[in-house]
PDB file of N, CA and C in Angstrom:
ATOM      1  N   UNK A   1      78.721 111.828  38.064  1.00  0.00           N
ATOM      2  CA  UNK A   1      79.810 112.445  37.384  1.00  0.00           C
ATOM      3  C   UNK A   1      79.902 113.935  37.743  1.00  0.00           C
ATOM      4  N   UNK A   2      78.815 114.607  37.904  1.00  0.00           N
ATOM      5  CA  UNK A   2      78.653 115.806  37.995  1.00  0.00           C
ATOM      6  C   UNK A   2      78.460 116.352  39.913  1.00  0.00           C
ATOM      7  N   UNK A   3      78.250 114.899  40.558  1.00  0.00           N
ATOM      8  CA  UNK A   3      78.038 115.301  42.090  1.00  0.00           C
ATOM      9  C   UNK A   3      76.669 115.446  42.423  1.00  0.00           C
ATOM     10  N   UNK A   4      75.667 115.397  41.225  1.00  0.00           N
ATOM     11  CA  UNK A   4      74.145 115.166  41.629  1.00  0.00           C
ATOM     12  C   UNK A   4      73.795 114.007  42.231  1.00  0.00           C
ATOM     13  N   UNK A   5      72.183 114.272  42.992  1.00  0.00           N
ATOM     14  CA  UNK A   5      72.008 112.999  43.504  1.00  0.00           C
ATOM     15  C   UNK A   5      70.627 113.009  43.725  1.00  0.00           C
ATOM     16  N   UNK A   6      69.926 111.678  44.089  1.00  0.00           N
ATOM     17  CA  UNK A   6      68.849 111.942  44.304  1.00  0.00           C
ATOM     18  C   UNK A   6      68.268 110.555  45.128  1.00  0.00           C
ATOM     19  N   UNK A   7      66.993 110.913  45.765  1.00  0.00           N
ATOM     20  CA  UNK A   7      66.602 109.630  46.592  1.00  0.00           C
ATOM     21  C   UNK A   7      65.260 109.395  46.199  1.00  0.00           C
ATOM     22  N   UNK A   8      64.956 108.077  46.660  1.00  0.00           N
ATOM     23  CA  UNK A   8      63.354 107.706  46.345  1.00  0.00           C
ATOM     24  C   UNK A   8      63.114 106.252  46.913  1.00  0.00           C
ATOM     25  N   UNK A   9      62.064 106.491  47.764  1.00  0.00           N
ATOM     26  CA  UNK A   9      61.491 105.092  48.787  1.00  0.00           C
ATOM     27  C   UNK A   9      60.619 104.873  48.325  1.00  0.00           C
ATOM     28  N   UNK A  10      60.875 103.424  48.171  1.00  0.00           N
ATOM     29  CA  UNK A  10      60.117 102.594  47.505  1.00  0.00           C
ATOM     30  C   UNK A  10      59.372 101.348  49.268  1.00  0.00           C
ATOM     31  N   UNK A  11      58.343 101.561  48.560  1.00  0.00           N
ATOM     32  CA  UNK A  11      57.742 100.408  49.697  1.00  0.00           C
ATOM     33  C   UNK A  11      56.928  99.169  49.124  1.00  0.00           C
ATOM     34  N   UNK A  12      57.688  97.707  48.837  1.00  0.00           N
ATOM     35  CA  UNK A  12      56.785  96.816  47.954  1.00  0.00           C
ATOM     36  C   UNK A  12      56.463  95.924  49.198  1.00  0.00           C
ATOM     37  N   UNK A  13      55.063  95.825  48.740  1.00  0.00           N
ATOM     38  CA  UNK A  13      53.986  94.930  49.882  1.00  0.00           C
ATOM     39  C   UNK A  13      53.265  94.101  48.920  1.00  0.00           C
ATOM     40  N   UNK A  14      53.005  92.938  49.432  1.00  0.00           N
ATOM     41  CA  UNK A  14      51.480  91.957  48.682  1.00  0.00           C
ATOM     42  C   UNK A  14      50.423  91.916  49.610  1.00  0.00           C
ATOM     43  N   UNK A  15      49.735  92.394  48.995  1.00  0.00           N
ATOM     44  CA  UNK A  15      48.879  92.271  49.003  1.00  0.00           C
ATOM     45  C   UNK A  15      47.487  91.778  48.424  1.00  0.00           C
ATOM     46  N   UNK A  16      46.853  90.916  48.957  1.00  0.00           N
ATOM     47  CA  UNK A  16      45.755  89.617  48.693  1.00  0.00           C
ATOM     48  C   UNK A  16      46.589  89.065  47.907  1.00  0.00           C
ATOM     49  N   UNK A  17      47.809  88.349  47.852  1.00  0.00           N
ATOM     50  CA  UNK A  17      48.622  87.737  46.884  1.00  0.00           C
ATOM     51  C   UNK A  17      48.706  88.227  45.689  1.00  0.00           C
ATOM     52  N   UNK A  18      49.129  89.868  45.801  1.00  0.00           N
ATOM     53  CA  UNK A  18      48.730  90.797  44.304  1.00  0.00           C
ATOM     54  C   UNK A  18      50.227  91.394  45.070  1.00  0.00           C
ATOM     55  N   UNK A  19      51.345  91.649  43.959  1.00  0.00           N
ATOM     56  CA  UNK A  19      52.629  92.131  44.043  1.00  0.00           C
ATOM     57  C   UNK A  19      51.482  94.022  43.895  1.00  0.00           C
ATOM     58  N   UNK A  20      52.446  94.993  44.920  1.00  0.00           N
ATOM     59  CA  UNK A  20      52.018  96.369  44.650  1.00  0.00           C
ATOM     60  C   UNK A  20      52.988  97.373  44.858  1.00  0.00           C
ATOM     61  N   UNK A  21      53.408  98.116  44.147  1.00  0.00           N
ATOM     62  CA  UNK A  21      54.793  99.042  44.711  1.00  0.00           C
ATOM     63  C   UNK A  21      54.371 100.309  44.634  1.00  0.00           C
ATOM     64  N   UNK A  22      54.296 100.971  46.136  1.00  0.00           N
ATOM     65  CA  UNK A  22      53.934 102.698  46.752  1.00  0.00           C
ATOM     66  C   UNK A  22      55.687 102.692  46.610  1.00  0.00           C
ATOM     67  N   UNK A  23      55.278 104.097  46.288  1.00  0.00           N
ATOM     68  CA  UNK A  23      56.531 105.117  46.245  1.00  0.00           C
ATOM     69  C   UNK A  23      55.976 106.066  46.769  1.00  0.00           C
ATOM     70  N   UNK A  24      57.693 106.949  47.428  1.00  0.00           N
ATOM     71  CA  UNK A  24      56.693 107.889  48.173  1.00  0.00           C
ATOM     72  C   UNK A  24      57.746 109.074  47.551  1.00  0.00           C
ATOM     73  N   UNK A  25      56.933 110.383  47.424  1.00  0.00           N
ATOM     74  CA  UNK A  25      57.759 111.408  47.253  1.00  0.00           C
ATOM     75  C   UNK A  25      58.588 112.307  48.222  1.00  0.00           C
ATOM     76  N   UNK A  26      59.014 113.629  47.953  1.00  0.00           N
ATOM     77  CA  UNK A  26      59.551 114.019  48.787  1.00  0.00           C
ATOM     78  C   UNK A  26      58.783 114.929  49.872  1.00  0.00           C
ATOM     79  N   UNK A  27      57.927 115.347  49.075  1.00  0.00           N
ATOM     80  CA  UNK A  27      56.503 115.662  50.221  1.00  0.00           C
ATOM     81  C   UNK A  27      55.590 114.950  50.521  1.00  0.00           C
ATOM     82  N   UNK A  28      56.432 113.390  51.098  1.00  0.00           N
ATOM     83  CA  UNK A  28      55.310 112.297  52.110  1.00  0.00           C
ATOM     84  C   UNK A  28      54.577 112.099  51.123  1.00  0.00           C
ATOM     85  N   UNK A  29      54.299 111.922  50.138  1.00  0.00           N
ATOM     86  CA  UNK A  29      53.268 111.490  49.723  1.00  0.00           C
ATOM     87  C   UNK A  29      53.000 110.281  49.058  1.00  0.00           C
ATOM     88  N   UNK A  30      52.222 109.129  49.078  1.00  0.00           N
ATOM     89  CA  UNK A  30      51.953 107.551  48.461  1.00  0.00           C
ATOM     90  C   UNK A  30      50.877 107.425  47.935  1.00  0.00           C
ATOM     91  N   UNK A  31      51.380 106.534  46.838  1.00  0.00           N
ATOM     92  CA  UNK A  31      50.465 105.767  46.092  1.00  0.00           C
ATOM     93  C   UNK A  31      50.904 104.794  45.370  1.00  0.00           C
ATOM     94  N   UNK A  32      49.687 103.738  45.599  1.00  0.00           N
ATOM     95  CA  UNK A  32      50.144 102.151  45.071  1.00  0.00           C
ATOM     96  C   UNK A  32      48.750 101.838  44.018  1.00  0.00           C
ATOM     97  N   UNK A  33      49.068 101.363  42.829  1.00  0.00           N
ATOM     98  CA  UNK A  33      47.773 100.583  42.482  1.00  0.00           C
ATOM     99  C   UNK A  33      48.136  99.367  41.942  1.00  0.00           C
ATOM    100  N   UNK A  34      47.128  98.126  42.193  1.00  0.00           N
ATOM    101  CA  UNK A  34      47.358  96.701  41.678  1.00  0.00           C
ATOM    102  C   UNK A  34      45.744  96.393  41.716  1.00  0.00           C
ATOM    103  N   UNK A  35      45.614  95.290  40.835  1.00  0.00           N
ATOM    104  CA  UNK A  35      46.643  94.210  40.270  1.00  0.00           C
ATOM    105  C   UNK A  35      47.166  95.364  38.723  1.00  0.00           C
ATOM    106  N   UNK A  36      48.482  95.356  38.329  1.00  0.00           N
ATOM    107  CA  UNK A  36      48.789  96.298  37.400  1.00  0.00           C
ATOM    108  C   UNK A  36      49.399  95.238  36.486  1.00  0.00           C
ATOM    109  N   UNK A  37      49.049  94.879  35.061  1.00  0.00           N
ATOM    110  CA  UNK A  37      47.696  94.890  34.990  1.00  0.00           C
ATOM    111  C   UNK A  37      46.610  94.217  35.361  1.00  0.00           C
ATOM    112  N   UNK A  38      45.752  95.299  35.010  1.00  0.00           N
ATOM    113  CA  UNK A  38      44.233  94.599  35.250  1.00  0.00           C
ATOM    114  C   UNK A  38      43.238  94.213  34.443  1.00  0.00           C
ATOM    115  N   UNK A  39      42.121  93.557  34.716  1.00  0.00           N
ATOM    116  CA  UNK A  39      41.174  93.476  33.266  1.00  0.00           C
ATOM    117  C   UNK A  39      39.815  94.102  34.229  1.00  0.00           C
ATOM    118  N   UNK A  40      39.803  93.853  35.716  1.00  0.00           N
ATOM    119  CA  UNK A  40      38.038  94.298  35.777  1.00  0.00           C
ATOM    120  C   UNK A  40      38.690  95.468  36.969  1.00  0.00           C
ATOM    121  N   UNK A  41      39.131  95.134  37.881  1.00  0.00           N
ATOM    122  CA  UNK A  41      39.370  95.945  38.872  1.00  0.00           C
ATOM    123  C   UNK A  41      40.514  96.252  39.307  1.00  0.00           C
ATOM    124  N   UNK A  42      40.638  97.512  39.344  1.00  0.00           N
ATOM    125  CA  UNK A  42      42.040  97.747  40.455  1.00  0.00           C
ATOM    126  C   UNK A  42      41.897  98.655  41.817  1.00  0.00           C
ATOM    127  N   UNK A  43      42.734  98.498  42.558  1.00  0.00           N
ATOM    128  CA  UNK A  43      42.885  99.000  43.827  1.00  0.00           C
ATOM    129  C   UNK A  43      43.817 100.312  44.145  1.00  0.00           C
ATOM    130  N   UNK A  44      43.658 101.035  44.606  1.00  0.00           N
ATOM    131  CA  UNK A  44      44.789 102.060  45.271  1.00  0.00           C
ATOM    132  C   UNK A  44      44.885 102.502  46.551  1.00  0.00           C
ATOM    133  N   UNK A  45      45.686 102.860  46.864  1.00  0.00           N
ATOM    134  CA  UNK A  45      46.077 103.062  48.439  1.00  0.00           C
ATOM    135  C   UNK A  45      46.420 104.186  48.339  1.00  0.00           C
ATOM    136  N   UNK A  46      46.737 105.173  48.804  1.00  0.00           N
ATOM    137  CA  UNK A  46      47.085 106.573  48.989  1.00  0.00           C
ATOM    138  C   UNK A  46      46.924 107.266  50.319  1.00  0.00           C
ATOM    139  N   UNK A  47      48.208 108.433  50.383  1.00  0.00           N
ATOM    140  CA  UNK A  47      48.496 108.723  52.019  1.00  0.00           C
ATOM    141  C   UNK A  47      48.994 109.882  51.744  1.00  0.00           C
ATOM    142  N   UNK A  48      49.481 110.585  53.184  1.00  0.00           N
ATOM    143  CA  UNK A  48      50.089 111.650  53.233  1.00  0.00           C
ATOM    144  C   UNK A  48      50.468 112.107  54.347  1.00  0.00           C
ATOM    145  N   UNK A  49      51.912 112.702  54.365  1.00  0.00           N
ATOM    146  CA  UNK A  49      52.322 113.176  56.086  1.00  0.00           C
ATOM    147  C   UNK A  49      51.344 113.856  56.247  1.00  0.00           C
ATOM    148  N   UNK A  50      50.707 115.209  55.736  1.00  0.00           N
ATOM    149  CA  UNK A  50      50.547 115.923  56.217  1.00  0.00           C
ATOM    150  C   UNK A  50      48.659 116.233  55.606  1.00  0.00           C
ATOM    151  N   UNK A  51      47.629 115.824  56.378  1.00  0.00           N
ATOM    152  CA  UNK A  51      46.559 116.331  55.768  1.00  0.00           C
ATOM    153  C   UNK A  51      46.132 117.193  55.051  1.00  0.00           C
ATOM    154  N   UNK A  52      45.272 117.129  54.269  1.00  0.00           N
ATOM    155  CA  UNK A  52      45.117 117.980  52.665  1.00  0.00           C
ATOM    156  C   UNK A  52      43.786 117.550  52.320  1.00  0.00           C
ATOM    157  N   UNK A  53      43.220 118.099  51.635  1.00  0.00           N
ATOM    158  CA  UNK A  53      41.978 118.166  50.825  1.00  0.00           C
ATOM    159  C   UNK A  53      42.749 117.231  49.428  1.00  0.00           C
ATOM    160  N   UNK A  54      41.983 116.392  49.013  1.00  0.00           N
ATOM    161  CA  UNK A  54      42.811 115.511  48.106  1.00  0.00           C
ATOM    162  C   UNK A  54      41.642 114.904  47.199  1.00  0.00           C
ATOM    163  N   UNK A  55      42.403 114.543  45.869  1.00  0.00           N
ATOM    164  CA  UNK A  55      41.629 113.950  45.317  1.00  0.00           C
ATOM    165  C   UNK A  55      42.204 112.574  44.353  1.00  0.00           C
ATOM    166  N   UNK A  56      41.522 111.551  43.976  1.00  0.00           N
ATOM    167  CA  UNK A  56      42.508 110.569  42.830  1.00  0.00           C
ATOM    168  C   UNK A  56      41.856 110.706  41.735  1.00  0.00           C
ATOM    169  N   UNK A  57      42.016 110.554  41.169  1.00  0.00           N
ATOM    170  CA  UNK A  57      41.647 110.663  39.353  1.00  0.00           C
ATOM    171  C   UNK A  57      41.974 109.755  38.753  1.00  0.00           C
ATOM    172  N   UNK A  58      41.131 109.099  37.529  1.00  0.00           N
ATOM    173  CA  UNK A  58      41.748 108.300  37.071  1.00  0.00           C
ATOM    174  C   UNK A  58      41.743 108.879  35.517  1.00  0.00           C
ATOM    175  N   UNK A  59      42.567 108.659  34.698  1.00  0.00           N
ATOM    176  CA  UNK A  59      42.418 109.236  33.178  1.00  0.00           C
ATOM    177  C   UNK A  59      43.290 108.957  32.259  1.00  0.00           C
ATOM    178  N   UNK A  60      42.980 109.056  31.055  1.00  0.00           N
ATOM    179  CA  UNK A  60      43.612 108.217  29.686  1.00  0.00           C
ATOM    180  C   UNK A  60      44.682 108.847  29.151  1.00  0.00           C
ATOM    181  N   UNK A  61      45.473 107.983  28.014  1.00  0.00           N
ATOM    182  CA  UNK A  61      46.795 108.594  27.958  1.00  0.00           C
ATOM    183  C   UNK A  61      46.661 110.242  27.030  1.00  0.00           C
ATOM    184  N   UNK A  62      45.250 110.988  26.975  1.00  0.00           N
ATOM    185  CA  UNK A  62      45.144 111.868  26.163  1.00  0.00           C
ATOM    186  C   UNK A  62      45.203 113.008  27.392  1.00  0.00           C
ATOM    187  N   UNK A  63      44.852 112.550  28.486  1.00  0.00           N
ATOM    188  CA  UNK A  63      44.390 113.325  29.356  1.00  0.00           C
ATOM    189  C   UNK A  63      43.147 113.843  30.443  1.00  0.00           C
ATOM    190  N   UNK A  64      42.389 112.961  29.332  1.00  0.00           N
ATOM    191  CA  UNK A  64      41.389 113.006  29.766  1.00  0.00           C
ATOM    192  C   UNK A  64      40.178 112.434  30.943  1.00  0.00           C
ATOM    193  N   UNK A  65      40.055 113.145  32.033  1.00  0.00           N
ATOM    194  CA  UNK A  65      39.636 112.356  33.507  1.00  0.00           C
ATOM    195  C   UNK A  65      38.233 111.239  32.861  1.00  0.00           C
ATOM    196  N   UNK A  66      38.703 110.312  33.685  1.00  0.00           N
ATOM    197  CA  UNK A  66      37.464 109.577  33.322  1.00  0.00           C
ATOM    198  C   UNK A  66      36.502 109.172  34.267  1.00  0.00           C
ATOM    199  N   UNK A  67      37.167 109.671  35.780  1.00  0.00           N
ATOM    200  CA  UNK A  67      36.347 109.270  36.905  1.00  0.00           C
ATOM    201  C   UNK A  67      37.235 109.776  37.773  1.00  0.00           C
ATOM    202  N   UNK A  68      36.607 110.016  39.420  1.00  0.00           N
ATOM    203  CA  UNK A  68      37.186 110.727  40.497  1.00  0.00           C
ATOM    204  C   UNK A  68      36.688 110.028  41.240  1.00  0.00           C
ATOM    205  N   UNK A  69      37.213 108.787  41.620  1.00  0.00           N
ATOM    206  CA  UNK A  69      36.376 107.939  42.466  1.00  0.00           C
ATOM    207  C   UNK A  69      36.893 108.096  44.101  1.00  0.00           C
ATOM    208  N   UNK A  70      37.469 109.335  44.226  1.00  0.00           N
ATOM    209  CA  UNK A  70      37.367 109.963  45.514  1.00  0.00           C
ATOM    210  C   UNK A  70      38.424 111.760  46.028  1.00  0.00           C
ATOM    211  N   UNK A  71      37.053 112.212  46.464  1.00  0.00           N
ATOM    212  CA  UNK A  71      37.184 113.366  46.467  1.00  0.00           C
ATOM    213  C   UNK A  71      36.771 113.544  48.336  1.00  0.00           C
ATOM    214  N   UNK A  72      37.736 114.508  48.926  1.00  0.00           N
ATOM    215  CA  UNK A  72      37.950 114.899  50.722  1.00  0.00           C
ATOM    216  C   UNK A  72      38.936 114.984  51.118  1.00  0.00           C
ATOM    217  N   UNK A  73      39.230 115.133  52.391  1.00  0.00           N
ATOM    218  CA  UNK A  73      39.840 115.532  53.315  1.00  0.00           C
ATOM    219  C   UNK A  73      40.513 114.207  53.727  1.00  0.00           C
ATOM    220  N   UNK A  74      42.022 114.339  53.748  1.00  0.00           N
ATOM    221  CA  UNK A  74      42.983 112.518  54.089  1.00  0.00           C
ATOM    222  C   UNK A  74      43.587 113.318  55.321  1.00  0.00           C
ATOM    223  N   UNK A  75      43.491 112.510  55.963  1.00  0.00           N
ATOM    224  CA  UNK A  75      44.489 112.457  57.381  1.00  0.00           C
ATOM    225  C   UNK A  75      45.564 112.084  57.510  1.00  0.00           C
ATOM    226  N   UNK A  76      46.167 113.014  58.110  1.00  0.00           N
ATOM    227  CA  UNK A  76      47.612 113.170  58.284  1.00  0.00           C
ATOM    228  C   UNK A  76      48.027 111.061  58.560  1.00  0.00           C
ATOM    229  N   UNK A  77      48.531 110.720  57.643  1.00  0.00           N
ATOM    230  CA  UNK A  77      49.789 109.074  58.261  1.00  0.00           C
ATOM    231  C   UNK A  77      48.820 108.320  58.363  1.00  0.00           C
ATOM    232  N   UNK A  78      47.300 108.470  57.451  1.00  0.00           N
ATOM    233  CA  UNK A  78      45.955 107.304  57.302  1.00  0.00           C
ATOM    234  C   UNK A  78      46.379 106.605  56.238  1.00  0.00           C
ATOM    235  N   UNK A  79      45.958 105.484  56.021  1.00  0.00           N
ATOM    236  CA  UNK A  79      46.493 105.534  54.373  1.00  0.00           C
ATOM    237  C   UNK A  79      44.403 104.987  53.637  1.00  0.00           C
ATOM    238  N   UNK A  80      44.645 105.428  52.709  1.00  0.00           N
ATOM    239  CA  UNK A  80      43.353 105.402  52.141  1.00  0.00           C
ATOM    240  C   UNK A  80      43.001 104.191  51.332  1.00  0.00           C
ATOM    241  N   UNK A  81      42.175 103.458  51.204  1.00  0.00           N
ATOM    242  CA  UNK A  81      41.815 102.259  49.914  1.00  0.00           C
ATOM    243  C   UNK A  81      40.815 102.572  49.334  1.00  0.00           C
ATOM    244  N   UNK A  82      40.843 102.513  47.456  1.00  0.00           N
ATOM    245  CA  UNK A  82      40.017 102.668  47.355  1.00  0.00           C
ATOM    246  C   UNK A  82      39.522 101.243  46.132  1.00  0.00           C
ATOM    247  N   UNK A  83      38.544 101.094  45.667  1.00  0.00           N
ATOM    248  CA  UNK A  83      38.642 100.204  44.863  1.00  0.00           C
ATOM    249  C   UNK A  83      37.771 100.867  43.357  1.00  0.00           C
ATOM    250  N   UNK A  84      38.702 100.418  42.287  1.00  0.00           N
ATOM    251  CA  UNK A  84      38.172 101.191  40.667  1.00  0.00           C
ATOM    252  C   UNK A  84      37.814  99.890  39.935  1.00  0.00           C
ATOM    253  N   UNK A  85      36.610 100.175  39.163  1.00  0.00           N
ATOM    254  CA  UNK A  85      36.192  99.108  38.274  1.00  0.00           C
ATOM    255  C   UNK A  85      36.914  99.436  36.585  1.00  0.00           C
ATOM    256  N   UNK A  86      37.694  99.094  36.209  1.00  0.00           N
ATOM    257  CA  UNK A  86      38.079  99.308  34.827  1.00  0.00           C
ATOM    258  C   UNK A  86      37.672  98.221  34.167  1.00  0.00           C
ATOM    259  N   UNK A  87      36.703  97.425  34.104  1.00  0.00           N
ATOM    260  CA  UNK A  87      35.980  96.484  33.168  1.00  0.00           C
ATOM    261  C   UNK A  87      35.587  97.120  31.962  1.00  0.00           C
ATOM    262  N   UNK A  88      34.590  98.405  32.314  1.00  0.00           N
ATOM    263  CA  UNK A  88      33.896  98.950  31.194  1.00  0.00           C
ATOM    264  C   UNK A  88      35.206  99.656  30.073  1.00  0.00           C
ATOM    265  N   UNK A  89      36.580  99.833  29.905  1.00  0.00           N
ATOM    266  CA  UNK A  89      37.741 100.576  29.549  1.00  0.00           C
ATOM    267  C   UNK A  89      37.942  99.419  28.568  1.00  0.00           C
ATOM    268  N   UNK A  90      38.512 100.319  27.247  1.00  0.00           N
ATOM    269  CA  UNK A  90      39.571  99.425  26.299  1.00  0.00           C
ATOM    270  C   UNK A  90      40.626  98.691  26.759  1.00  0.00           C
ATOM    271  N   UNK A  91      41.509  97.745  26.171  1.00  0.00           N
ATOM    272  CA  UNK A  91      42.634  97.813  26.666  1.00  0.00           C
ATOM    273  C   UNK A  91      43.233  99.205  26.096  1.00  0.00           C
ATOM    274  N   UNK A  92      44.412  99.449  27.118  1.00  0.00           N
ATOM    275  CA  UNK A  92      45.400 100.189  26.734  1.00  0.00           C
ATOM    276  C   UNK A  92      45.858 100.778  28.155  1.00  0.00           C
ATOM    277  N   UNK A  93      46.748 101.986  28.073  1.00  0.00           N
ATOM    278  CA  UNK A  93      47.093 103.011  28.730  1.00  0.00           C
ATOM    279  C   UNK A  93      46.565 104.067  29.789  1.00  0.00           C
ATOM    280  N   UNK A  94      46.691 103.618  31.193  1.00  0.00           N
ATOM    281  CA  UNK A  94      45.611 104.411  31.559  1.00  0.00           C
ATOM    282  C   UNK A  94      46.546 105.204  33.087  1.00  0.00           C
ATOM    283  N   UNK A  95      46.147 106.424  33.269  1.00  0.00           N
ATOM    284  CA  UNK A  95      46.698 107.084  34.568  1.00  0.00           C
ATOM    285  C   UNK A  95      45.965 107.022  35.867  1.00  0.00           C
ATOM    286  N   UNK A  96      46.679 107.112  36.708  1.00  0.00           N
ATOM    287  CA  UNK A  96      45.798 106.746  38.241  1.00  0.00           C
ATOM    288  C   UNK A  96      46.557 108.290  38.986  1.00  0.00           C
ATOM    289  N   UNK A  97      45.795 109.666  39.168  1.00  0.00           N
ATOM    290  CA  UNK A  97      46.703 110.721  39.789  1.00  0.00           C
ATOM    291  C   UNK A  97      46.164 110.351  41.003  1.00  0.00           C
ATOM    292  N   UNK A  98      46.704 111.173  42.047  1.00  0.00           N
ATOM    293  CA  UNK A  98      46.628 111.411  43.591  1.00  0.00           C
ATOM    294  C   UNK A  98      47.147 112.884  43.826  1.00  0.00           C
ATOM    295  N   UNK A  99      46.223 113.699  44.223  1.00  0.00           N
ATOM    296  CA  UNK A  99      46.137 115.268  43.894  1.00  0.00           C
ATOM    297  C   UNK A  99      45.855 115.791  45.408  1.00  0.00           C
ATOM    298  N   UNK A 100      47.039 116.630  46.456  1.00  0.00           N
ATOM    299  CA  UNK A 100      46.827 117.083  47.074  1.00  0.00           C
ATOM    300  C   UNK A 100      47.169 118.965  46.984  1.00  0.00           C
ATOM    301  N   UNK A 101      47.511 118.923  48.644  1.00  0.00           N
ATOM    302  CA  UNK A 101      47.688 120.627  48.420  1.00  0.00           C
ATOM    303  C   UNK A 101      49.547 120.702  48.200  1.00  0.00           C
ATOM    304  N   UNK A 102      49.667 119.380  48.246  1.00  0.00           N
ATOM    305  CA  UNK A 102      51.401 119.553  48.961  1.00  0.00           C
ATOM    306  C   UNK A 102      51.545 118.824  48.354  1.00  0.00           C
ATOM    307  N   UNK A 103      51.547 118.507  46.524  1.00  0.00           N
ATOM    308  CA  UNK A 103      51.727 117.575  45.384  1.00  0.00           C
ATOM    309  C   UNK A 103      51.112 116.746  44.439  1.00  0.00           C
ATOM    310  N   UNK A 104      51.474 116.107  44.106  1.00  0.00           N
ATOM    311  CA  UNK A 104      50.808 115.533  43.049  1.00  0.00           C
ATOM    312  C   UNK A 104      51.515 114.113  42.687  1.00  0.00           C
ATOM    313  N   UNK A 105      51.066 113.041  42.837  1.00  0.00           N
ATOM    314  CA  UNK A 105      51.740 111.279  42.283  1.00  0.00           C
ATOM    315  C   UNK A 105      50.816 110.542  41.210  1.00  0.00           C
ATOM    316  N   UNK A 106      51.470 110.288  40.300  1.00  0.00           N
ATOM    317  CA  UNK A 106      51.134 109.565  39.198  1.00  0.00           C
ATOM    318  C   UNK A 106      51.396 108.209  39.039  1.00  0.00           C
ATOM    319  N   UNK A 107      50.717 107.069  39.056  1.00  0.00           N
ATOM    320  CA  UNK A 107      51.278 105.639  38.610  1.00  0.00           C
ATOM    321  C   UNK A 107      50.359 105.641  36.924  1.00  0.00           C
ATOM    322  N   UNK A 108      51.295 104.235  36.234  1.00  0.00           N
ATOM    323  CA  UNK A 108      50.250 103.959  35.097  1.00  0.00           C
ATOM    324  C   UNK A 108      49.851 102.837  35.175  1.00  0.00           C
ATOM    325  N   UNK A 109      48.510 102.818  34.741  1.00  0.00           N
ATOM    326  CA  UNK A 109      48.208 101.358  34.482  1.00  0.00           C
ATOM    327  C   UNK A 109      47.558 101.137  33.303  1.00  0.00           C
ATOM    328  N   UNK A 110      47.485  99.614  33.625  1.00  0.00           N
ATOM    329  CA  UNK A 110      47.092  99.275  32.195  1.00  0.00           C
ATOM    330  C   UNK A 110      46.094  98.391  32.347  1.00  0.00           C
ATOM    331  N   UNK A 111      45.156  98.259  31.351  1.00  0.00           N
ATOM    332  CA  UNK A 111      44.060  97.415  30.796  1.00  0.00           C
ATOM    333  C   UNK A 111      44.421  96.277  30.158  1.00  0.00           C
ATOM    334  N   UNK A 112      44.029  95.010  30.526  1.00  0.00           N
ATOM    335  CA  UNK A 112      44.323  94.424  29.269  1.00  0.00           C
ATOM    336  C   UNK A 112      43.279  92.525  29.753  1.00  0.00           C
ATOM    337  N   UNK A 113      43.075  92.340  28.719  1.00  0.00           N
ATOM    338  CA  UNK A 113      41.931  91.365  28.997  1.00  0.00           C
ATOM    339  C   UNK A 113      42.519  90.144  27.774  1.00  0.00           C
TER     340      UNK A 113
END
């Protein structure tokens, strides 16, 4: 109405017969996590045009980090896997960040058994 606009690529893949949807921002940047939800484990993938010192985080809907199950240096158009155990977690609400020098991507996930 106003002439705004906006874009956003979406990339949905299966993987191990697990539906997963990376989005990417406008500074190159991805992240996917599945199975969403989960009860013991989940997975993430994460990338970036442009290499960065990076980190993922995972943490609750208060804020609070509950693990960094990977911290270094990503290469430029690698894409990364990593695998998270959320067995020991309540159900509920939980964040998955992806933290570089050139942004920041958030998915949510959830617990549930």
């Amino acid at each position: 109405m106003n002439g705004n606009s906006d874009t956003c690529t979406a990339v949905v893949m299966v993987v191990e017969g697990l539906l997963a949807i990376i989005e990417f921002d406008i500074n190159g940047l991805s992240l996917g996590v599945w199975p969403n939800p989960s009860s013991e484990v989940i997975f993430a993938t994460f990338s970036a045009v442009n290499g960065s010192e990076a980190s993922v985080e995972l943490f609750d809907i208060k804020g609070e980090v509950l693990a960094t199950p990977f911290r270094g240096y990503i290469v430029p158009g690698v894409e990364q896997r990593i695998e998270m155990n959320v067995g020991n977690l309540a159900n509920g609400f939980y964040m998955c960040r992806f933290i570089t020098e050139h942004g920041t991507l958030v998915k949510k996930l959830v617990v549930s058994r």
